[in-house]
C-alpha atoms as a PDB file:
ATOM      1  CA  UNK A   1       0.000   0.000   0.000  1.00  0.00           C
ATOM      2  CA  UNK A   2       1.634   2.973  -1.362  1.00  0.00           C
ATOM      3  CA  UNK A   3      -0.475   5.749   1.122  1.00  0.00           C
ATOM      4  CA  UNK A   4       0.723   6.177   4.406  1.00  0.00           C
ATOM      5  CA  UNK A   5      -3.303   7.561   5.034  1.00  0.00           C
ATOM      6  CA  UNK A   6      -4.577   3.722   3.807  1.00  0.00           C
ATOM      7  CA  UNK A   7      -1.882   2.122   5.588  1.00  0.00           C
ATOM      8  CA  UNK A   8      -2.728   3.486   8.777  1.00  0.00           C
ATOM      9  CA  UNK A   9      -6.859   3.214   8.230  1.00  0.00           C
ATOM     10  CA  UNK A  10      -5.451  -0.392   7.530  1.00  0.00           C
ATOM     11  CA  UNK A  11      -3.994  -0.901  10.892  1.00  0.00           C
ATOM     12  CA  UNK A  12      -6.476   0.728  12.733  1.00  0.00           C
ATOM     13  CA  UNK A  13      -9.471  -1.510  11.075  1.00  0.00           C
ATOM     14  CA  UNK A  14      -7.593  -4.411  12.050  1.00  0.00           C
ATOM     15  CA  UNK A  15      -7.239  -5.617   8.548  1.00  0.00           C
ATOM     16  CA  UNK A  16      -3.442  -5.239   8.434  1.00  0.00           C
ATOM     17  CA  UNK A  17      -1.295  -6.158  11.613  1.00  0.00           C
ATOM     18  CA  UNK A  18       2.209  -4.482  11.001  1.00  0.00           C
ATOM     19  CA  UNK A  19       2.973  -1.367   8.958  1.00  0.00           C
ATOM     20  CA  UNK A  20       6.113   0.731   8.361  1.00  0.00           C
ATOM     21  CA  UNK A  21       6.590   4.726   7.121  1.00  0.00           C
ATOM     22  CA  UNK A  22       3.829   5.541  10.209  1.00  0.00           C
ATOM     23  CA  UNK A  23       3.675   9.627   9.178  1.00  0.00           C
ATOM     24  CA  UNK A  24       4.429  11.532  12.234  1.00  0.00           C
ATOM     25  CA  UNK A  25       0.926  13.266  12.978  1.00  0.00           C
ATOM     26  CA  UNK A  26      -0.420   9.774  13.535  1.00  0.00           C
ATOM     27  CA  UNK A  27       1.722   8.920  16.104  1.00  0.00           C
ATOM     28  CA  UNK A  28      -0.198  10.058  19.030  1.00  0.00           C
ATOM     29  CA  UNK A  29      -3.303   8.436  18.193  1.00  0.00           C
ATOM     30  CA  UNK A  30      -1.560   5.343  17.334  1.00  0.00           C
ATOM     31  CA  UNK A  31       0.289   5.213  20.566  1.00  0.00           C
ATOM     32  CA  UNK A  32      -2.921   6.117  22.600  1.00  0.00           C
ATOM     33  CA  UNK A  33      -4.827   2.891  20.710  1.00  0.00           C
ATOM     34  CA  UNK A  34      -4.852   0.014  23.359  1.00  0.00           C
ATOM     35  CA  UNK A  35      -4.964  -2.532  20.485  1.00  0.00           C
ATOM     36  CA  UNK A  36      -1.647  -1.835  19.036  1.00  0.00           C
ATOM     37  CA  UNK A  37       2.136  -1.146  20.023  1.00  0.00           C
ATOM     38  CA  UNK A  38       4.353   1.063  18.779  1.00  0.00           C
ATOM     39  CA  UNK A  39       8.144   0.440  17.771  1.00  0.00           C
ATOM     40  CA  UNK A  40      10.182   3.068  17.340  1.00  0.00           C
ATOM     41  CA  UNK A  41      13.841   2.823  15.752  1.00  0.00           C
ATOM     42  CA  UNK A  42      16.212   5.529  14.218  1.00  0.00           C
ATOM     43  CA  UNK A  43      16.069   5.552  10.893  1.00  0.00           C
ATOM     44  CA  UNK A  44      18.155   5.083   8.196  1.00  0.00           C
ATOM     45  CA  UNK A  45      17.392   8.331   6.475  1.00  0.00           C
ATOM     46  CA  UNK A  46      18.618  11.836   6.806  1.00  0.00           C
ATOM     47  CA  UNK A  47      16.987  15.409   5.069  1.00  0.00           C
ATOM     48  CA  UNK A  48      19.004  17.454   3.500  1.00  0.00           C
ATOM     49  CA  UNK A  49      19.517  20.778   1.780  1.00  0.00           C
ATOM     50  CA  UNK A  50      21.794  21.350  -1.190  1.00  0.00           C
ATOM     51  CA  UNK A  51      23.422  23.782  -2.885  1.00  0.00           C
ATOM     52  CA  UNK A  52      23.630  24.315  -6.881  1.00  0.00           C
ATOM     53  CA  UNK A  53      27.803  25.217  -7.078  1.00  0.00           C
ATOM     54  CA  UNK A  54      27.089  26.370 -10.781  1.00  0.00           C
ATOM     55  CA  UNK A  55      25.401  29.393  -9.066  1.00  0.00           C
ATOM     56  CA  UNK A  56      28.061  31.851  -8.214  1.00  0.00           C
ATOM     57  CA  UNK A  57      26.764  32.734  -5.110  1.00  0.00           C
ATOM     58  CA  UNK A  58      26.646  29.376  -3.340  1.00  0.00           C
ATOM     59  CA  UNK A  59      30.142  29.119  -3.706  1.00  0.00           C
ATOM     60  CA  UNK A  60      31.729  30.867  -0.927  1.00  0.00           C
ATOM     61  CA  UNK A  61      31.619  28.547   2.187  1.00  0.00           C
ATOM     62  CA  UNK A  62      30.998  31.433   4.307  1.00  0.00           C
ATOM     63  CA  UNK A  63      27.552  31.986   2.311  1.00  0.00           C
ATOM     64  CA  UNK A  64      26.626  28.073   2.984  1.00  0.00           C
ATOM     65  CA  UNK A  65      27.721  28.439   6.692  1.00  0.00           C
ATOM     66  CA  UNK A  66      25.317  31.063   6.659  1.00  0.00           C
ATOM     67  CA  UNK A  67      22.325  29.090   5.646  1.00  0.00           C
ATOM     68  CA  UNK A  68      23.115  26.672   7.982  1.00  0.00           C
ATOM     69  CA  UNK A  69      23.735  28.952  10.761  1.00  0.00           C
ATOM     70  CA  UNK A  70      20.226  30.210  10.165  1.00  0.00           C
ATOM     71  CA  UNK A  71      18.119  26.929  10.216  1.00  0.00           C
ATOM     72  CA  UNK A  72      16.467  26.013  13.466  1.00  0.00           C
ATOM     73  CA  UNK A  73      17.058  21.991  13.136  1.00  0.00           C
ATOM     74  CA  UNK A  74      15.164  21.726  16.358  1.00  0.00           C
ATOM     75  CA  UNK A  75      12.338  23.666  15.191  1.00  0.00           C
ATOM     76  CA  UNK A  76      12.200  21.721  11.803  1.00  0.00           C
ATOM     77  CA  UNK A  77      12.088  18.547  14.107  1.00  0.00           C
ATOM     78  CA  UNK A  78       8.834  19.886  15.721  1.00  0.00           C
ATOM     79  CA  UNK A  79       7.332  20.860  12.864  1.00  0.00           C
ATOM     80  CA  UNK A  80       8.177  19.444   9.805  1.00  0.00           C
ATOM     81  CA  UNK A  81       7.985  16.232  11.393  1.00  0.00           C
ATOM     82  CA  UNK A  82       5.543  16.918  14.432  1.00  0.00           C
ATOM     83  CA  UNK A  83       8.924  15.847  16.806  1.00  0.00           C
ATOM     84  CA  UNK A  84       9.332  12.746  15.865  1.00  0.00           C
ATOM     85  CA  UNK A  85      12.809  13.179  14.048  1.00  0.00           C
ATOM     86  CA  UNK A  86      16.376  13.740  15.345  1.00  0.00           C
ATOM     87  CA  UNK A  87      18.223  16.461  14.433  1.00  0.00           C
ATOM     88  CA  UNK A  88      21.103  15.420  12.289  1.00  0.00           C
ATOM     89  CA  UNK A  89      24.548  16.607  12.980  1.00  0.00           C
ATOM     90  CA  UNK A  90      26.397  14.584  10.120  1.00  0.00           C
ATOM     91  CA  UNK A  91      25.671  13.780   6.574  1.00  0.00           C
ATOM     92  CA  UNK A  92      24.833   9.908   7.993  1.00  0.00           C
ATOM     93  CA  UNK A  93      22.290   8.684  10.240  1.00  0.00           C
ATOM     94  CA  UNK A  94      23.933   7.490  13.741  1.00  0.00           C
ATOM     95  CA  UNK A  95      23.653   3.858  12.847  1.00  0.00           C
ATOM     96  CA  UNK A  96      26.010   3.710  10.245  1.00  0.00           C
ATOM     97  CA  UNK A  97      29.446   3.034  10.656  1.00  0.00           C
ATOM     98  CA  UNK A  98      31.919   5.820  10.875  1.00  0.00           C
ATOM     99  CA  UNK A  99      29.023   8.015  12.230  1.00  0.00           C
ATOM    100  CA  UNK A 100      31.786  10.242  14.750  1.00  0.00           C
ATOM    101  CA  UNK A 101      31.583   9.701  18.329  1.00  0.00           C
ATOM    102  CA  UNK A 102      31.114  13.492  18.289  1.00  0.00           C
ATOM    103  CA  UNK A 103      30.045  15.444  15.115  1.00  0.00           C
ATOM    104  CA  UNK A 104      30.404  18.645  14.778  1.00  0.00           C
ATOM    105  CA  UNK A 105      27.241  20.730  15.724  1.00  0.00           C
ATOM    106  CA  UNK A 106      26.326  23.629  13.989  1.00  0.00           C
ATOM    107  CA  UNK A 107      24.376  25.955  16.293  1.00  0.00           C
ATOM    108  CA  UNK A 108      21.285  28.034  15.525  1.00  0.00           C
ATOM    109  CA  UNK A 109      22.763  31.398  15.211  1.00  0.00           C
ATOM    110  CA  UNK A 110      20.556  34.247  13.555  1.00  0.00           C
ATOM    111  CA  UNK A 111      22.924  36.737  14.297  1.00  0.00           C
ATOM    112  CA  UNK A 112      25.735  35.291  12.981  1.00  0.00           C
ATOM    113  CA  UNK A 113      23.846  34.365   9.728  1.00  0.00           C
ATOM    114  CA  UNK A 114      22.537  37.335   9.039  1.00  0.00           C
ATOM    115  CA  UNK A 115      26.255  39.111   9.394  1.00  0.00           C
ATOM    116  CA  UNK A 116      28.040  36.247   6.800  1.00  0.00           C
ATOM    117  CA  UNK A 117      25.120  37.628   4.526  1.00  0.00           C
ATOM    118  CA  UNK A 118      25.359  41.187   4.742  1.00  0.00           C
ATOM    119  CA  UNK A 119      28.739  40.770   3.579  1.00  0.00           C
ATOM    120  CA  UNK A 120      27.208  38.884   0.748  1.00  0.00           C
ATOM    121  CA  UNK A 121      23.927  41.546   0.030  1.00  0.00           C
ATOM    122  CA  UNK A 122      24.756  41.490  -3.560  1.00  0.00           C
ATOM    123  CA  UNK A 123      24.378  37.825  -4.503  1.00  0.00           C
ATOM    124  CA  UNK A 124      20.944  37.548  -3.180  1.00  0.00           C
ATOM    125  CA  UNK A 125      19.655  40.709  -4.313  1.00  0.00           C
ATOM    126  CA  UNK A 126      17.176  38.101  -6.351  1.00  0.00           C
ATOM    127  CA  UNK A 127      15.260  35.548  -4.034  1.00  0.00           C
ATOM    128  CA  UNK A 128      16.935  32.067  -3.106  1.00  0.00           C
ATOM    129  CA  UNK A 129      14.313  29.426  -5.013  1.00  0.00           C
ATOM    130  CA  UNK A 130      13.842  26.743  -2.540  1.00  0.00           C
ATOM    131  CA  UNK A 131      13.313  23.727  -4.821  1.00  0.00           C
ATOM    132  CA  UNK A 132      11.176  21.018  -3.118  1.00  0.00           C
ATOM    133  CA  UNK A 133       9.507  17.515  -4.680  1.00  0.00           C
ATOM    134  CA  UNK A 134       5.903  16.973  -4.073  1.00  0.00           C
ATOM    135  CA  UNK A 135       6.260  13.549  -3.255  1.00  0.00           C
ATOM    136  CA  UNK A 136       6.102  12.017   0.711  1.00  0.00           C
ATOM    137  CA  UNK A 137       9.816  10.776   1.765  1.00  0.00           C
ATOM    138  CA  UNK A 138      10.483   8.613   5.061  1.00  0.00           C
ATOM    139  CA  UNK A 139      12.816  11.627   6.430  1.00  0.00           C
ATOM    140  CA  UNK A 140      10.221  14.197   5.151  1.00  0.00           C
ATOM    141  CA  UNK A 141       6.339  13.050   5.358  1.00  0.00           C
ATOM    142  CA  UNK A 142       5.371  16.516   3.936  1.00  0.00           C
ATOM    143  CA  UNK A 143       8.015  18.182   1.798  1.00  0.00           C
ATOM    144  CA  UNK A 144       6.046  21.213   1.503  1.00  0.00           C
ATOM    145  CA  UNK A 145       5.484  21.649   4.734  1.00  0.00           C
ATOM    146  CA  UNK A 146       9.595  21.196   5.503  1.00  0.00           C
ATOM    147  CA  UNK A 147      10.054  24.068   2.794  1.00  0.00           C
ATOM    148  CA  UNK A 148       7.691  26.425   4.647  1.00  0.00           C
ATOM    149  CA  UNK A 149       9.571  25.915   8.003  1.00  0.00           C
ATOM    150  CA  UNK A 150      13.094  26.761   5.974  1.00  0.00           C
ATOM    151  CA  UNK A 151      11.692  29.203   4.280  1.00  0.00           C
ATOM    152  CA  UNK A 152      11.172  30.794   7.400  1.00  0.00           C
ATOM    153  CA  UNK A 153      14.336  30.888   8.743  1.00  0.00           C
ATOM    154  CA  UNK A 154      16.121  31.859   5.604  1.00  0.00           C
ATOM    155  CA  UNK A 155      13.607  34.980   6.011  1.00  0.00           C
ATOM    156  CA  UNK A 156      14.430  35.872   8.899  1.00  0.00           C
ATOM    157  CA  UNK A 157      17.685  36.520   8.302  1.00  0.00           C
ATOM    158  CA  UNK A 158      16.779  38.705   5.359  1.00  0.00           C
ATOM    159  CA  UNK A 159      17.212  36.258   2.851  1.00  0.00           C
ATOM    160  CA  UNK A 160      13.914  36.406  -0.242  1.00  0.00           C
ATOM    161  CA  UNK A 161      12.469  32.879  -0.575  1.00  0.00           C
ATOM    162  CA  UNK A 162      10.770  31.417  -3.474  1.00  0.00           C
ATOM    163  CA  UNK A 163       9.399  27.982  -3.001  1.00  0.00           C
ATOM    164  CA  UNK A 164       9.151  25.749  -6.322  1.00  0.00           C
ATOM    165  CA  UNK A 165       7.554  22.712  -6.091  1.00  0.00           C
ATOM    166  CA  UNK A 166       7.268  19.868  -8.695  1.00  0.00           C
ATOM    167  CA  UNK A 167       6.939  16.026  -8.874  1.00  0.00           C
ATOM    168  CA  UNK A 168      10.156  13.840  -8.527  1.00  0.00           C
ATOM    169  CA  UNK A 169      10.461  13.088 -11.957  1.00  0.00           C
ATOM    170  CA  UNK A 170      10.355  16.672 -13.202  1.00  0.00           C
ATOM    171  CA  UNK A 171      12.613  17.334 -10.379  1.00  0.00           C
ATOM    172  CA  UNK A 172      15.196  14.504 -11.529  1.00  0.00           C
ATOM    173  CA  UNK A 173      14.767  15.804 -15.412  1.00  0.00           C
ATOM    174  CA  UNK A 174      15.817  19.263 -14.477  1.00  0.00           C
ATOM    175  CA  UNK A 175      18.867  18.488 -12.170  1.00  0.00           C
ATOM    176  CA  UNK A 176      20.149  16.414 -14.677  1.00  0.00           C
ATOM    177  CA  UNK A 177      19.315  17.816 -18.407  1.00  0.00           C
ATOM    178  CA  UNK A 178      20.044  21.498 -17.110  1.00  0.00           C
ATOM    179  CA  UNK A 179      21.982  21.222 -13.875  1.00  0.00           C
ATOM    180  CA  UNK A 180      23.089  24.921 -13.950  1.00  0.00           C
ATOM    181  CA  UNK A 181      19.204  26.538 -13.884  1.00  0.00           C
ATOM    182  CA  UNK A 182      17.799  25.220 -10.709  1.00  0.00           C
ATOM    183  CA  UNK A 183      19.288  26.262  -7.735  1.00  0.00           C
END
């Protein structure tokens, strides 16, 4: 079953006994439902933002350190994923091996973002265009949402924010037919 929505109508009918890809809002209700159990178990997936490096202005690391600087991971947790995520602190989930006994952490720092960007005023004269697929992921049950809650922090660090959102297989097309127009 394809739908997380029919998986989970599914379970809850009794008709199905064991289902995977739970989305997060239906967690609660699940775990309040005498007639099942939950399992929970860090996944193997991680969410990520990228960078197009044919875009001159993405080049600098200072200007990526910036965007990182200014997401809230924690927030992103609680909503993009109603808290049922882990903030990630390395490019690899913790399970895997040669995950570091301490990753580096990159803090939530507003400030600091918004100074590596003022430096930087010119390149983003034009709005950032957040590119997002349509499409339901494990590490992202609503991409949209996910893109609204980044959006938000580039914002508020004076950053313009387009969102453009489009099914996987456009997605795919674009990044690899014209890799230097999406950003």
């Amino acid at each position: 079953m394809p739908e997380n929505a029919v998986r989970v109508l599914e379970l809850k009918s009794g008709a199905v006994h064991v289902i995977d890809g739970v989305p997060p809002a239906e967690l609660p209700s699940l775990a309040q439902d005498p007639r099942l159990q939950l399992h929970r178990e860090t996944g193997l997936n991680v969410g990520y933002l990228t960078f197009n490096l044919h875009h001159e202005r993405y080049r600098d690391p200072e200007v990526r350190l910036a965007f990182a600087l200014a997401l809230d991971r924690q927030e992103l947790v609680r909503l993009a994923l109603d808290g049922a995520g882990t903030v990630a602190h390395y490019p690899l989930p913790p399970s895997f091996l040669g995950y570091p006994d301490k990753p580096d952490v990159i803090p939530h720092d507003a400030a600091r973002a918004k100074e590596i960007l003022a430096r930087h005023a010119d390149a983003f004269a034009t709005p950032v265009r957040l590119h997002v697929m349509n499409a339901p992921r494990p590490f992202f049950a609503s991409p949209e949402r996910a893109a609204s809650v980044i959006r938000a922090d580039l914002e508020a660090v004076g950053l313009k924010v387009e969102i453009v959102t489009r099914d996987f297989a456009t997605h795919l097309c674009e990044i690899l037919t014209n890799p230097g127009a999406a950003e």
